[in-house]
Protein backbone atom coordinates (compact mmCIF):
# COMPACT_ATOMS: atom_id res chain seq x y z
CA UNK A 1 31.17 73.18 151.35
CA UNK A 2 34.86 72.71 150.15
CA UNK A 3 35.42 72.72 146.78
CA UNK A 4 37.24 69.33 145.49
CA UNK A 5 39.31 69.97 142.79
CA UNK A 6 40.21 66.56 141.42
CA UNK A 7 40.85 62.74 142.77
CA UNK A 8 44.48 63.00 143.39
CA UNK A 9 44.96 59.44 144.30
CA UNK A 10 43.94 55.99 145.45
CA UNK A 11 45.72 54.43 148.06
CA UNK A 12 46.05 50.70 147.88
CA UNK A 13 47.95 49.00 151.74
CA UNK A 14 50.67 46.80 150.93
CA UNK A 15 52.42 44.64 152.69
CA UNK A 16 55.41 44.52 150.42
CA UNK A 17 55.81 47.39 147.80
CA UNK A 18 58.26 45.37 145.73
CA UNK A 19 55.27 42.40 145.46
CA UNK A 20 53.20 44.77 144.38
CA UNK A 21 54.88 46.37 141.65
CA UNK A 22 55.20 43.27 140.25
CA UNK A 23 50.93 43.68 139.23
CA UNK A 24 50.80 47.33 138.95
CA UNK A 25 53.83 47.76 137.02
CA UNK A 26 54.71 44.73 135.54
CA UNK A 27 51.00 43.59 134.86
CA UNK A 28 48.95 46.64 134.31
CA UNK A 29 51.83 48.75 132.54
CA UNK A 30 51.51 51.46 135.17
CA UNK A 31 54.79 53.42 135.56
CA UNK A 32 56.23 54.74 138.71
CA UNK A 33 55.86 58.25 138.67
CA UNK A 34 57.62 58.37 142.60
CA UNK A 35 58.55 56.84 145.73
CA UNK A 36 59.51 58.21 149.26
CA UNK A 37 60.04 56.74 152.71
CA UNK A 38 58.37 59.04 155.63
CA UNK A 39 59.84 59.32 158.96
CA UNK A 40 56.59 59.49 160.99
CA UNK A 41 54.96 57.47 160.02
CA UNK A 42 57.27 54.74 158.87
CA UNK A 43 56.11 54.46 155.53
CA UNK A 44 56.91 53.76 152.09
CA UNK A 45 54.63 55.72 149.30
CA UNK A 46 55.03 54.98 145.59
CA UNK A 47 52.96 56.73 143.16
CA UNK A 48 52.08 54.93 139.99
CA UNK A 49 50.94 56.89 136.93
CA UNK A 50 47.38 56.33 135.96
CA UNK A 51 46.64 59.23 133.33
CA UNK A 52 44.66 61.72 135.43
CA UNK A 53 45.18 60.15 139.14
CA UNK A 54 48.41 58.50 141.38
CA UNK A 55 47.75 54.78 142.67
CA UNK A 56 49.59 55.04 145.81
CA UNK A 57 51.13 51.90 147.19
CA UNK A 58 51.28 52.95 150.91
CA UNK A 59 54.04 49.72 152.63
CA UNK A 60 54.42 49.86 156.35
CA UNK A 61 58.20 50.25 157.41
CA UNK A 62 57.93 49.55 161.14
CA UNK A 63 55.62 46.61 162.33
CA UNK A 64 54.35 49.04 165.55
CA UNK A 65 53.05 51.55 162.87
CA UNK A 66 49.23 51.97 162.82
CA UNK A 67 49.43 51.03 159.18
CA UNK A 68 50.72 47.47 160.06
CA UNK A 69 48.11 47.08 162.50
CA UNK A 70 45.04 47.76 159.97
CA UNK A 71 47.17 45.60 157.39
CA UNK A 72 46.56 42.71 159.91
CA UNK A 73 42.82 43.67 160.43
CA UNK A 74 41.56 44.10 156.97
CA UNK A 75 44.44 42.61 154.61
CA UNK A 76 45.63 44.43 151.57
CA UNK A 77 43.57 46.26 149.95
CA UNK A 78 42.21 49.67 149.64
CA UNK A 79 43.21 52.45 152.03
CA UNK A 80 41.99 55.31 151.21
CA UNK A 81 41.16 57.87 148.08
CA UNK A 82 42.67 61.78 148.47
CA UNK A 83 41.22 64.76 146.67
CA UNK A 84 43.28 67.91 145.80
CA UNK A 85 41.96 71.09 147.77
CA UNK A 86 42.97 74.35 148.15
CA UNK A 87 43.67 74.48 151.78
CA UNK A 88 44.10 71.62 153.08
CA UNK A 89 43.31 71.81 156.87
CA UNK A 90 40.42 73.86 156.12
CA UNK A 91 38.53 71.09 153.76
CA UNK A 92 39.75 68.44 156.01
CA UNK A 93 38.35 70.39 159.02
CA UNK A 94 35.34 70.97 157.16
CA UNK A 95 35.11 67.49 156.06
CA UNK A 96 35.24 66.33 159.90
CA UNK A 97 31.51 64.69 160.56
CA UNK A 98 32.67 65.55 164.56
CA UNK A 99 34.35 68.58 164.76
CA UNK A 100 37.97 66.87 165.41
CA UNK A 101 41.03 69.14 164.17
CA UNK A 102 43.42 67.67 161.39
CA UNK A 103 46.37 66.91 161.72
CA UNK A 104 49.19 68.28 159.01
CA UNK A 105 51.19 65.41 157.08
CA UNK A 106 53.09 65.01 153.86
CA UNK A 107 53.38 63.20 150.59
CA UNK A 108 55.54 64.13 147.24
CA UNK A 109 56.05 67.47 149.03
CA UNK A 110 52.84 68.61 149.72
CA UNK A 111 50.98 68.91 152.75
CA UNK A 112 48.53 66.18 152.97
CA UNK A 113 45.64 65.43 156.04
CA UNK A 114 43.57 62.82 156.53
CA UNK A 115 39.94 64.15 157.28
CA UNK A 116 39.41 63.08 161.26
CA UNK A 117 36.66 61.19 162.65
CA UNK A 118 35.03 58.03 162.25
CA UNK A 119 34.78 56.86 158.50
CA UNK A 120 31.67 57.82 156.43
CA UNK A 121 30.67 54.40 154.21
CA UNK A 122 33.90 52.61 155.41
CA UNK A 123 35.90 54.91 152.93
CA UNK A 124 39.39 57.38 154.78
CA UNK A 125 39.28 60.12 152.88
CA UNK A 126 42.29 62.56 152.78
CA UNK A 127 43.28 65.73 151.50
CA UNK A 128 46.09 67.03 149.69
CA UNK A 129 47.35 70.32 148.31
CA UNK A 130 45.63 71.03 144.43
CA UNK A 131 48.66 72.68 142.26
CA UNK A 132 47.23 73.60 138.96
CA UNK A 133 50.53 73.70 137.17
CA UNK A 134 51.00 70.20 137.84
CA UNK A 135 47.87 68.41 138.64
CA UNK A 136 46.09 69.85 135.03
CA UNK A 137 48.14 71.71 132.84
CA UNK A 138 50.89 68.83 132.60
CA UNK A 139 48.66 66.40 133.15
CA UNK A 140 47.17 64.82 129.61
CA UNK A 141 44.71 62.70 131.61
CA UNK A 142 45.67 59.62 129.94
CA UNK A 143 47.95 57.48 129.38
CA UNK A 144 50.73 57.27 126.23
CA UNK A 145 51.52 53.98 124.93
């Protein structure tokens, strides 16, 4: 079984990222550690500090974007949670209740893949490249105020 090496982050759909700040910044004090627009998919990812994890406000860019679509389904709300691996496509392949390959993707410059296949207890579950260096050793685990 793959080894999980820590919750990386929780991914929270948007519709507007800006909207949103306005409760996870302004209201709960969270700071914004980053924030990048992807090509494919069209999306906007902003990662807010929260000690020893990322909220990740994941804002569809392009209205044809299977992110949009699910928006309209389910609403805002949560996406997804991502766990820092060691190899990536392995544990996501591994993770795969059906056998279906991963696909390679990207967030704050790491390699990133969703784990394929129908959802296990209506919870996506993705994984993302574990860097020690970053993810523990200058990482406190909570937050300074």
């Amino acid at each position: 079984m793959t080894v999980l090496r820590r919750l990386d982050h929780v991914a929270v759909a948007v519709r507007n990222t800006e909207d949103a700040l306005r409760y996870f910044r302004d209201r709960l004090g969270l700071e914004v550690a980053s924030s990048e627009e992807l090509d494919s998919p069209r999306v906007r990812l902003t990662y807010l500090d929260a000690g020893n994890a990322y909220i990740q406000l994941l804002e569809p860019l392009d209205g044809g974007e299977p992110l949009a679509r699910w928006l309209e389904e389910n609403g805002e709300g949560l996406h997804h949670i991502c766990f820092g691996v060691d190899d990536v496509l392995g544990a996501s392949g591994e993770l795969a209740v059906d056998g279906t390959p991963p696909v390679a993707g990207s967030g704050r410059g790491r390699v990133s893949s969703f784990v394929p296949g129908a959802l296990q207890h209506g919870v996506r579950v993705e994984c993302t490249e574990f860097r020690r260096e970053e993810d523990v050793d200058a990482t406190p685990g909570w937050l300074e105020r």
